[in-house]
PDB file of N, CA and C in Angstrom:
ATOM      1  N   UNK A   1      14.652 -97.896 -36.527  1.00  0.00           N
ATOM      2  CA  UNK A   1      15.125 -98.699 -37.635  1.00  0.00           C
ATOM      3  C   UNK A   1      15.946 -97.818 -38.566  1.00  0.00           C
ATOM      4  N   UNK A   2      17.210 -98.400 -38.619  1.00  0.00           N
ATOM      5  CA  UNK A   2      18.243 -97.490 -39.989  1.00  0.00           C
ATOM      6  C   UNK A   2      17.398 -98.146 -41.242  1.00  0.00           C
ATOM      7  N   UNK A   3      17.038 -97.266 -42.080  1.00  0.00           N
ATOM      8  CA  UNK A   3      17.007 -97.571 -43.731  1.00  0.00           C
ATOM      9  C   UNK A   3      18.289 -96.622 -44.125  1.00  0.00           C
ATOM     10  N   UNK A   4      18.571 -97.517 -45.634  1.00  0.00           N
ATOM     11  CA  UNK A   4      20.031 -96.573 -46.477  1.00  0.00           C
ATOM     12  C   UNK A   4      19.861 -96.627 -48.022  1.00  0.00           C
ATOM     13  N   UNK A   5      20.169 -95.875 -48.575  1.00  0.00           N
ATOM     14  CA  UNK A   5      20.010 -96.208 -49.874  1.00  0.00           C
ATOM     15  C   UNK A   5      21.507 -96.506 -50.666  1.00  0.00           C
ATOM     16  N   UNK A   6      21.678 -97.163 -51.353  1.00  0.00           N
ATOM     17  CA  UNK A   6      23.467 -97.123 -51.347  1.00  0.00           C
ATOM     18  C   UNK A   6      23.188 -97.547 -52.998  1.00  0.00           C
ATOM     19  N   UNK A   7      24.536 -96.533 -53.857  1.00  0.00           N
ATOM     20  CA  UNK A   7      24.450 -97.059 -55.205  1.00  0.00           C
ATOM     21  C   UNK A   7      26.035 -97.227 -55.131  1.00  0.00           C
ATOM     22  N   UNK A   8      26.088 -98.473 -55.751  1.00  0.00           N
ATOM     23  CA  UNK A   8      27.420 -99.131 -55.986  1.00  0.00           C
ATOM     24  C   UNK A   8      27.842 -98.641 -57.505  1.00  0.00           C
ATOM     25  N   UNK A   9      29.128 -98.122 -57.660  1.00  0.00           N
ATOM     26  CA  UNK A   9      29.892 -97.514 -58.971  1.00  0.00           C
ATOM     27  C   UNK A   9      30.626 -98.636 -59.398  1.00  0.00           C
ATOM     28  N   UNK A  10      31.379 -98.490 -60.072  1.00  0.00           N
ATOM     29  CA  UNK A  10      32.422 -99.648 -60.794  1.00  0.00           C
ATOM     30  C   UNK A  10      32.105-100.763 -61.240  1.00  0.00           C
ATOM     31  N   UNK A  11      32.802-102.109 -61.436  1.00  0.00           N
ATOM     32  CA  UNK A  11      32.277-103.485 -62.073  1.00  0.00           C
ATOM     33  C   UNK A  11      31.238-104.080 -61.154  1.00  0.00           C
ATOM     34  N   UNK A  12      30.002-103.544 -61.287  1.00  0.00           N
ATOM     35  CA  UNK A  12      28.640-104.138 -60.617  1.00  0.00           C
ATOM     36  C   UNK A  12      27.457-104.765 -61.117  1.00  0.00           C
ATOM     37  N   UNK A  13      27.935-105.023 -62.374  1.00  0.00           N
ATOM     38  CA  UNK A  13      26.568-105.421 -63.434  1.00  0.00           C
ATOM     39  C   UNK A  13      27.078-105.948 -64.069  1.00  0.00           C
ATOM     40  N   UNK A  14      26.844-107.643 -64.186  1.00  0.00           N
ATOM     41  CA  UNK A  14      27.126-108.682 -65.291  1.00  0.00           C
ATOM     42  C   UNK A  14      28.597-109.947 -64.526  1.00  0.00           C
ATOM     43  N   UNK A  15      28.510-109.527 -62.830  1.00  0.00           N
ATOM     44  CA  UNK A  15      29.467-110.476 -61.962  1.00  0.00           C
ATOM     45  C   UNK A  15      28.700-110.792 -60.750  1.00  0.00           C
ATOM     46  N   UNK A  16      27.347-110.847 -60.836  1.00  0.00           N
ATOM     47  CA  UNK A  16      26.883-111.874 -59.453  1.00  0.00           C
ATOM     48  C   UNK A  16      26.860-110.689 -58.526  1.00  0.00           C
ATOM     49  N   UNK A  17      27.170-109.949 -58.108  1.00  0.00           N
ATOM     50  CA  UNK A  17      26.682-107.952 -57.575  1.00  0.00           C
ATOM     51  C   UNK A  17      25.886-108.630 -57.008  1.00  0.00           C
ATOM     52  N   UNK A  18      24.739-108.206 -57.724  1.00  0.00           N
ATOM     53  CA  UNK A  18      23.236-108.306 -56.656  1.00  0.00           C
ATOM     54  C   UNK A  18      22.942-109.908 -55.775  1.00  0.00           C
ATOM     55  N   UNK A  19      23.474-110.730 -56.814  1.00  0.00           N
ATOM     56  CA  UNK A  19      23.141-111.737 -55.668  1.00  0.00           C
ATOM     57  C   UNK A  19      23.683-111.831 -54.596  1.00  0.00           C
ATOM     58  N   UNK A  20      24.994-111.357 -54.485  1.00  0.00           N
ATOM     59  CA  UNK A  20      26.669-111.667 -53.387  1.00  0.00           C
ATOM     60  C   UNK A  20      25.472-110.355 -52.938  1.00  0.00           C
ATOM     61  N   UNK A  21      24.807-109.679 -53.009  1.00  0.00           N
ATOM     62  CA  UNK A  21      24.851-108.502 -51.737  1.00  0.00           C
ATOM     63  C   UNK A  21      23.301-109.166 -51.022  1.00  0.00           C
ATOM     64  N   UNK A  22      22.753-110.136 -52.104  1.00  0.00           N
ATOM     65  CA  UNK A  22      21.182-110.623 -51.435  1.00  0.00           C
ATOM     66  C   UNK A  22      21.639-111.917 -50.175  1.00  0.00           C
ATOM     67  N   UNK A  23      22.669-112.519 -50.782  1.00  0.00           N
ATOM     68  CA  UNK A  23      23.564-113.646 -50.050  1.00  0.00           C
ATOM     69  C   UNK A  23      23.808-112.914 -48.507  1.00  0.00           C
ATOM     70  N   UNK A  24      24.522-112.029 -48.589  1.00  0.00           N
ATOM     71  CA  UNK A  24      25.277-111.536 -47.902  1.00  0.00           C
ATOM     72  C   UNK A  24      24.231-110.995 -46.489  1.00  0.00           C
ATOM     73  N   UNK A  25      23.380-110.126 -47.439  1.00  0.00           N
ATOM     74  CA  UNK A  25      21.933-109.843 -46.027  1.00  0.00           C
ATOM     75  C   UNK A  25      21.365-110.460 -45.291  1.00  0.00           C
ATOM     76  N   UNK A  26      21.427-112.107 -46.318  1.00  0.00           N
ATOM     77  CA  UNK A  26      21.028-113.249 -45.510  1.00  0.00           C
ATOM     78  C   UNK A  26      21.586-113.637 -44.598  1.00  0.00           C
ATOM     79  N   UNK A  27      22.643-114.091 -44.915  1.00  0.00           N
ATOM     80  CA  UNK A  27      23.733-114.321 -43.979  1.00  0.00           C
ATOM     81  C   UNK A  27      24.176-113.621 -42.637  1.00  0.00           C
ATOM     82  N   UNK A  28      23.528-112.516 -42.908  1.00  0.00           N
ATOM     83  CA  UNK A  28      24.244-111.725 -41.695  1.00  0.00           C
ATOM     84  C   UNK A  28      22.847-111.689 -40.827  1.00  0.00           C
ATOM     85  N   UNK A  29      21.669-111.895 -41.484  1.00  0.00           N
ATOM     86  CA  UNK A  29      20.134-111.683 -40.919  1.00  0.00           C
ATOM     87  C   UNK A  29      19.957-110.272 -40.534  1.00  0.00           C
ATOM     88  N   UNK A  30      18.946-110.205 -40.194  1.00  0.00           N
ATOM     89  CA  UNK A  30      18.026-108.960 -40.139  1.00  0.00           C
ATOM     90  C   UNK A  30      18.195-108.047 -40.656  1.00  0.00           C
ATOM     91  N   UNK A  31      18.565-108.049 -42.270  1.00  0.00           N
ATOM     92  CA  UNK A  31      18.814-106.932 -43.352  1.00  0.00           C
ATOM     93  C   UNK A  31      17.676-107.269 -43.787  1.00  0.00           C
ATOM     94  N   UNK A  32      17.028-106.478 -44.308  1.00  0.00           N
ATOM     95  CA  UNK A  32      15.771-106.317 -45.510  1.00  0.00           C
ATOM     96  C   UNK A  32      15.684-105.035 -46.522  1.00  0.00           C
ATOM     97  N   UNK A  33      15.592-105.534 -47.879  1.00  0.00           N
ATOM     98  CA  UNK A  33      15.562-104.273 -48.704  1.00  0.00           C
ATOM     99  C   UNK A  33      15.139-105.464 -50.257  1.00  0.00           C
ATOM    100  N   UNK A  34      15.696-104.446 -51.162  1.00  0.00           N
ATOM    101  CA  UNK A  34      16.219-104.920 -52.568  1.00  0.00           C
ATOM    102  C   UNK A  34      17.637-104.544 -52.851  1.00  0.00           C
ATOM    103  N   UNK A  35      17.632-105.242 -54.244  1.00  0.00           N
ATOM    104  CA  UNK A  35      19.182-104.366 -54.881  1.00  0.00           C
ATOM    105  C   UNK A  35      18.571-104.750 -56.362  1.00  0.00           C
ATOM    106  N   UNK A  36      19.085-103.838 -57.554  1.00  0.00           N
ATOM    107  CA  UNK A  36      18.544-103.903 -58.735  1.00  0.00           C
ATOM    108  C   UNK A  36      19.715-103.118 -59.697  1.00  0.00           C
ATOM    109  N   UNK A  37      19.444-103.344 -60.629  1.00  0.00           N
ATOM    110  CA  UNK A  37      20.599-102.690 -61.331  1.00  0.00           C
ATOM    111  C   UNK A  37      20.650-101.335 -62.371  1.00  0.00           C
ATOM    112  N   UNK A  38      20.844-100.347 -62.605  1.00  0.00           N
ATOM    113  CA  UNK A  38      20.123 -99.162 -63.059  1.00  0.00           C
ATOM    114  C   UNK A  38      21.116 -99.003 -64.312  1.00  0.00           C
ATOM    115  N   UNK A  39      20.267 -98.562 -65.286  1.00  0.00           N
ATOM    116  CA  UNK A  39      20.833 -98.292 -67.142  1.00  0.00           C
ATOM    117  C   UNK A  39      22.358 -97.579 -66.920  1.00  0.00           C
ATOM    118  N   UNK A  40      22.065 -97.347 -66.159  1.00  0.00           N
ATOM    119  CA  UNK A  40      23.500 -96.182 -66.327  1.00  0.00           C
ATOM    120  C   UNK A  40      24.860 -97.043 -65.108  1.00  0.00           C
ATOM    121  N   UNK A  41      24.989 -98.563 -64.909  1.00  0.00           N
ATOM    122  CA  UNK A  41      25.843 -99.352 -64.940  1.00  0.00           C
ATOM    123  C   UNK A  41      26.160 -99.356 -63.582  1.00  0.00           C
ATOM    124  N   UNK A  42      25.405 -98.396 -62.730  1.00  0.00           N
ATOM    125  CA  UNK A  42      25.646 -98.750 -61.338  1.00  0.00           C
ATOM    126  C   UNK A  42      24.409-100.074 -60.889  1.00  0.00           C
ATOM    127  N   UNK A  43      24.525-100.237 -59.369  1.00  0.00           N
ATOM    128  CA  UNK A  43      23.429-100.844 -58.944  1.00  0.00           C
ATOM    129  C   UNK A  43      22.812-100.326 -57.692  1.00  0.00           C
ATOM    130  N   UNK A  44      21.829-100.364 -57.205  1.00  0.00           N
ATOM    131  CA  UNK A  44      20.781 -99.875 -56.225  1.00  0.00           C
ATOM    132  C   UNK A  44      20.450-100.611 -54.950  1.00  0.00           C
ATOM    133  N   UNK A  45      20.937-100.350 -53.754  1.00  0.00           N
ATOM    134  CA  UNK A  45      20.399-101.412 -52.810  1.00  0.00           C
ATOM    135  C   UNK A  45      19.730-100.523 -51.954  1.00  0.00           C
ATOM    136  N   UNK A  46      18.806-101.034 -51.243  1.00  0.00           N
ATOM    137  CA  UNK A  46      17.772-100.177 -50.152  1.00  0.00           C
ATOM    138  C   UNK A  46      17.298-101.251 -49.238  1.00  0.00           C
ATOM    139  N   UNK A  47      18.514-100.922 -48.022  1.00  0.00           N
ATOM    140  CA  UNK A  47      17.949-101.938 -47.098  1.00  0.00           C
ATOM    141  C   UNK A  47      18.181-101.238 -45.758  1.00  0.00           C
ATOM    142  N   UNK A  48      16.933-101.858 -45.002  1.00  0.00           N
ATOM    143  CA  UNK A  48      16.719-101.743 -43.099  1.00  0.00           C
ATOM    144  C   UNK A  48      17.133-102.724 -42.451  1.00  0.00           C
ATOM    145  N   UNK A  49      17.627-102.177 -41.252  1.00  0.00           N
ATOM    146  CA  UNK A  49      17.859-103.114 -40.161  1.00  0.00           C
ATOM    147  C   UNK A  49      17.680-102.259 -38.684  1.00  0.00           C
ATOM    148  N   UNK A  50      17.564-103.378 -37.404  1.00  0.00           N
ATOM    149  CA  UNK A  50      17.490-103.115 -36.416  1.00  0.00           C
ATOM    150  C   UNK A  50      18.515-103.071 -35.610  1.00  0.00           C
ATOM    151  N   UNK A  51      19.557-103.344 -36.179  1.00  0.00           N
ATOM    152  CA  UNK A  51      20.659-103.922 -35.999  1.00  0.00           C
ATOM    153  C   UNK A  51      21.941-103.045 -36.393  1.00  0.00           C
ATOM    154  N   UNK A  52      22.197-101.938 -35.272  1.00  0.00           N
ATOM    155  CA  UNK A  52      23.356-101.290 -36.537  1.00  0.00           C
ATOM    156  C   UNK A  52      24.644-101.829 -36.739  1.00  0.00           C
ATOM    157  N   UNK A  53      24.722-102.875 -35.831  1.00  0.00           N
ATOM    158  CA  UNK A  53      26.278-103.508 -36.054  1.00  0.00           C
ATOM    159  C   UNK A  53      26.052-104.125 -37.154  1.00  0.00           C
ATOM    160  N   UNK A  54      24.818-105.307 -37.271  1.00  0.00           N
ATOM    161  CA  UNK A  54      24.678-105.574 -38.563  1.00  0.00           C
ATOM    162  C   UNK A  54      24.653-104.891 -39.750  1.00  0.00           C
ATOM    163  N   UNK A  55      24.093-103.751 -40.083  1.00  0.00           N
ATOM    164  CA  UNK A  55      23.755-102.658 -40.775  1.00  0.00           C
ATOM    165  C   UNK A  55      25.271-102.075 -41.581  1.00  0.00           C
ATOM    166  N   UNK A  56      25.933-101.667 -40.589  1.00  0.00           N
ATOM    167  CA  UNK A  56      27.670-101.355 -40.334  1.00  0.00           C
ATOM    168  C   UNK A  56      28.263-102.376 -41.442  1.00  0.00           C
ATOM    169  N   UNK A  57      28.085-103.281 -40.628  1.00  0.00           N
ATOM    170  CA  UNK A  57      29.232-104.713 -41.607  1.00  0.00           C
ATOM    171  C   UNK A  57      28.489-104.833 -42.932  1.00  0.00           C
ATOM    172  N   UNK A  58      27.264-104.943 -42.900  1.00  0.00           N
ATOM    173  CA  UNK A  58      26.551-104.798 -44.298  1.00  0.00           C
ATOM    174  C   UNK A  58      27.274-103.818 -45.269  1.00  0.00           C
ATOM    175  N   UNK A  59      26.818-102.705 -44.828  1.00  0.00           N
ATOM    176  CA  UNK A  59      27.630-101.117 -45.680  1.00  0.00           C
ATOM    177  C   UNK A  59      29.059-101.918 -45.969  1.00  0.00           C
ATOM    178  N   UNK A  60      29.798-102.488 -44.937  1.00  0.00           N
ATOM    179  CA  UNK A  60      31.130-102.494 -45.183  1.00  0.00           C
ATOM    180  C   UNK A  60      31.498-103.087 -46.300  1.00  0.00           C
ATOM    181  N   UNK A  61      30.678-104.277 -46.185  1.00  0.00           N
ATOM    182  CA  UNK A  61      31.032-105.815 -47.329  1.00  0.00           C
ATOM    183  C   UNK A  61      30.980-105.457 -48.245  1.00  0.00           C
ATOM    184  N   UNK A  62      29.640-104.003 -48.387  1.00  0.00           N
ATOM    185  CA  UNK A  62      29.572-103.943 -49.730  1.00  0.00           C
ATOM    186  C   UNK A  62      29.989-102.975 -50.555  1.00  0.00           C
ATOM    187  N   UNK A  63      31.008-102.223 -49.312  1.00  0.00           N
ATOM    188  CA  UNK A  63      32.474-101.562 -49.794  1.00  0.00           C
ATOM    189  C   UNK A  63      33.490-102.244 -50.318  1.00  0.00           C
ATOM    190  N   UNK A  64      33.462-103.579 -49.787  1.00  0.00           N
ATOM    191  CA  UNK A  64      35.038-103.848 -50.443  1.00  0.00           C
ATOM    192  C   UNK A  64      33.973-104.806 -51.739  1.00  0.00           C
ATOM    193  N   UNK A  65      33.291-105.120 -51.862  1.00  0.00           N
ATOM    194  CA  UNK A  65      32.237-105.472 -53.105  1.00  0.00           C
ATOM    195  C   UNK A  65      32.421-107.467 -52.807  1.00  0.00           C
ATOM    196  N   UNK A  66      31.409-107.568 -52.611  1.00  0.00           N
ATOM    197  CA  UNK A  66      30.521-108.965 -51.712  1.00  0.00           C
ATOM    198  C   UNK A  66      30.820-110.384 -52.711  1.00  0.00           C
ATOM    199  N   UNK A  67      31.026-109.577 -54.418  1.00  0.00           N
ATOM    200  CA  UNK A  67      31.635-110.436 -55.297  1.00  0.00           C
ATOM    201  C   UNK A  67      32.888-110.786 -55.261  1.00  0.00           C
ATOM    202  N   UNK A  68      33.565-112.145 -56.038  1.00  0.00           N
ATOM    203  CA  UNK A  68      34.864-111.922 -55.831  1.00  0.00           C
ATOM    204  C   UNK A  68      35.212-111.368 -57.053  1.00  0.00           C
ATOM    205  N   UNK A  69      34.197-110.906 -58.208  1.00  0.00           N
ATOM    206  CA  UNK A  69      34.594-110.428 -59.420  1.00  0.00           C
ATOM    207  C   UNK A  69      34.029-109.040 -59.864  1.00  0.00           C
ATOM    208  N   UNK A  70      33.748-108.632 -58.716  1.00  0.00           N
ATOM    209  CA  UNK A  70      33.137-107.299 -58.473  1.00  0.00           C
ATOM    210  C   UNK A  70      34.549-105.923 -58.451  1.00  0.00           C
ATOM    211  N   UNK A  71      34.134-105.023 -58.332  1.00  0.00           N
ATOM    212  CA  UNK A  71      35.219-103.888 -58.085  1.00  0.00           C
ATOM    213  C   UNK A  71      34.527-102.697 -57.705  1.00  0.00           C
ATOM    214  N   UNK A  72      33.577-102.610 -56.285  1.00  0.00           N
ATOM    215  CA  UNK A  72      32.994-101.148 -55.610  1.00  0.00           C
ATOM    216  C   UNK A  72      34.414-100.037 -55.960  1.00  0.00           C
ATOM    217  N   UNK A  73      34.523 -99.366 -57.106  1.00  0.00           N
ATOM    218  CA  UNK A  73      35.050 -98.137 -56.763  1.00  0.00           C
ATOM    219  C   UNK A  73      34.528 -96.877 -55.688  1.00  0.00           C
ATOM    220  N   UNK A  74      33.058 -96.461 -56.095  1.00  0.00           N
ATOM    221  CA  UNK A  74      32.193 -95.683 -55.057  1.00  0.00           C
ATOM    222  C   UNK A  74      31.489 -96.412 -54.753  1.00  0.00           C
ATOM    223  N   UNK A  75      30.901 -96.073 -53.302  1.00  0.00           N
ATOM    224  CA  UNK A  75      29.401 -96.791 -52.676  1.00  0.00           C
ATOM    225  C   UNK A  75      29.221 -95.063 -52.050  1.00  0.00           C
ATOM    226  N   UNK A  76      27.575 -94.609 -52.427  1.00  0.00           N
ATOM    227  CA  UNK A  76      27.001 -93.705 -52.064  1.00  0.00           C
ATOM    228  C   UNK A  76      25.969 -94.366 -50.634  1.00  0.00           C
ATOM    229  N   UNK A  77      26.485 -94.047 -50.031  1.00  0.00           N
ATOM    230  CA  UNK A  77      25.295 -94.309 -48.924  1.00  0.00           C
ATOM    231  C   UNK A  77      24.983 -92.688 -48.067  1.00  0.00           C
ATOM    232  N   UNK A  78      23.058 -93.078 -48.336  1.00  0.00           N
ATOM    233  CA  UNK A  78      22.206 -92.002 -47.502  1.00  0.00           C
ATOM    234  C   UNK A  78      21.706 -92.697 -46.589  1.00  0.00           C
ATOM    235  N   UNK A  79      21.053 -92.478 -45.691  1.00  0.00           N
ATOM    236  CA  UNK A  79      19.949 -92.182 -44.955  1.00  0.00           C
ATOM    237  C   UNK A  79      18.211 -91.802 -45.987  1.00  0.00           C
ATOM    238  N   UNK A  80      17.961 -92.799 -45.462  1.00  0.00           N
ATOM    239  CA  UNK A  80      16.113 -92.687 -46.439  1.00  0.00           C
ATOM    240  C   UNK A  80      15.055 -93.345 -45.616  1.00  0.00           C
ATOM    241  N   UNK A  81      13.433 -93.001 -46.160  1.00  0.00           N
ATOM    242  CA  UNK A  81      12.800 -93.791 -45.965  1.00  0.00           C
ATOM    243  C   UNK A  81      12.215 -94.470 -46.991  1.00  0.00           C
ATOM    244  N   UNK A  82      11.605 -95.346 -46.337  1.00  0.00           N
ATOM    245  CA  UNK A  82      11.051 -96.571 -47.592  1.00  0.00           C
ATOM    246  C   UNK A  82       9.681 -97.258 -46.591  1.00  0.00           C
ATOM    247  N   UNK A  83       8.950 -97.800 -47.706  1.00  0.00           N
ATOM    248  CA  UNK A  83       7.871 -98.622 -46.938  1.00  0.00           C
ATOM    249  C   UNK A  83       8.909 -99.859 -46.611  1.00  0.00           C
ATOM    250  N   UNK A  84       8.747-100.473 -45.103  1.00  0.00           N
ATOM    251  CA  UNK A  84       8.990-101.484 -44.692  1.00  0.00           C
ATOM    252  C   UNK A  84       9.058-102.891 -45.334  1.00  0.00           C
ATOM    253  N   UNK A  85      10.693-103.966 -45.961  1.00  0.00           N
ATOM    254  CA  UNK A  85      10.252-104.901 -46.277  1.00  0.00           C
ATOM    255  C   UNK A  85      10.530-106.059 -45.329  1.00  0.00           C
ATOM    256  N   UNK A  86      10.406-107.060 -46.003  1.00  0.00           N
ATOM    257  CA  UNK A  86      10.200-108.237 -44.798  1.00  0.00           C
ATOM    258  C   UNK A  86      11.197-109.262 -45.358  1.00  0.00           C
ATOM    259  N   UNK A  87      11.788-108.914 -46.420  1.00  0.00           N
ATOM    260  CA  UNK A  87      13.023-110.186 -47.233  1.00  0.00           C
ATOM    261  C   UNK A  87      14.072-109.250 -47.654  1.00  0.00           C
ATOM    262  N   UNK A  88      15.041-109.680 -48.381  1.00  0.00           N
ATOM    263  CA  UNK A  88      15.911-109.070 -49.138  1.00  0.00           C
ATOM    264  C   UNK A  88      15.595-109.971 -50.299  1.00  0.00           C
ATOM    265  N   UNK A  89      15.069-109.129 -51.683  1.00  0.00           N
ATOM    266  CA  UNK A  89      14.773-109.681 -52.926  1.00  0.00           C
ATOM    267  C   UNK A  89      16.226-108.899 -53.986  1.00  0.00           C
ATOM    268  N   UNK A  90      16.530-109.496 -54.874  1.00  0.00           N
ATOM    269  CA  UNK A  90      16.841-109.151 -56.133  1.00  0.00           C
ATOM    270  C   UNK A  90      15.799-109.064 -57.204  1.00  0.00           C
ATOM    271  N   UNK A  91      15.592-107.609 -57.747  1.00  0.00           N
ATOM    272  CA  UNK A  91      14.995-106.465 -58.471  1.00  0.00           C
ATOM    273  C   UNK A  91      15.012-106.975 -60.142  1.00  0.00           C
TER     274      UNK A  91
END
């Protein structure tokens, strides 16, 4: 199983961000994580899949930013672990 941790930079807090990226996991299925939004104006997503094509296009979408009023300047993506979730929630 890939887990990732990815923090989104630029206009990500206060344009629908976290939901367009909770939408988006759905949509594509077998993503599971959170996304939440952190004081310092980025946002936080941490999600697994079994699936790396899915996984792939995930990272991607949420490069070009999943909102249409969004603006991903950076996306940090690692490699992590996490306890196992079973949904994609907003934080």
């Amino acid at each position: 199983m890939k887990k990732v941790k990815m923090t989104a930079s630029g206009r990500v807090q206060g344009v629908g961000f976290r939901w367009a990226v909770m939408a988006r996991a759905v949509e594509l299925g077998d993503i599971y994580g959170r996304v939440w939004n952190n004081d310092d104006g980025t946002v936080t997503i941490l999600a697994q899949s079994d699936n790396a094509d899915k996984m792939a296009q995930f990272i991607h979408d949420i490069r070009q930013g999943p909102s249409r009023f969004a603006k991903v300047t950076y996306l940090d993506v690692t490699l992590t672990s996490f306890d196992d979730f079973k949904d994609f929630k907003v934080k």
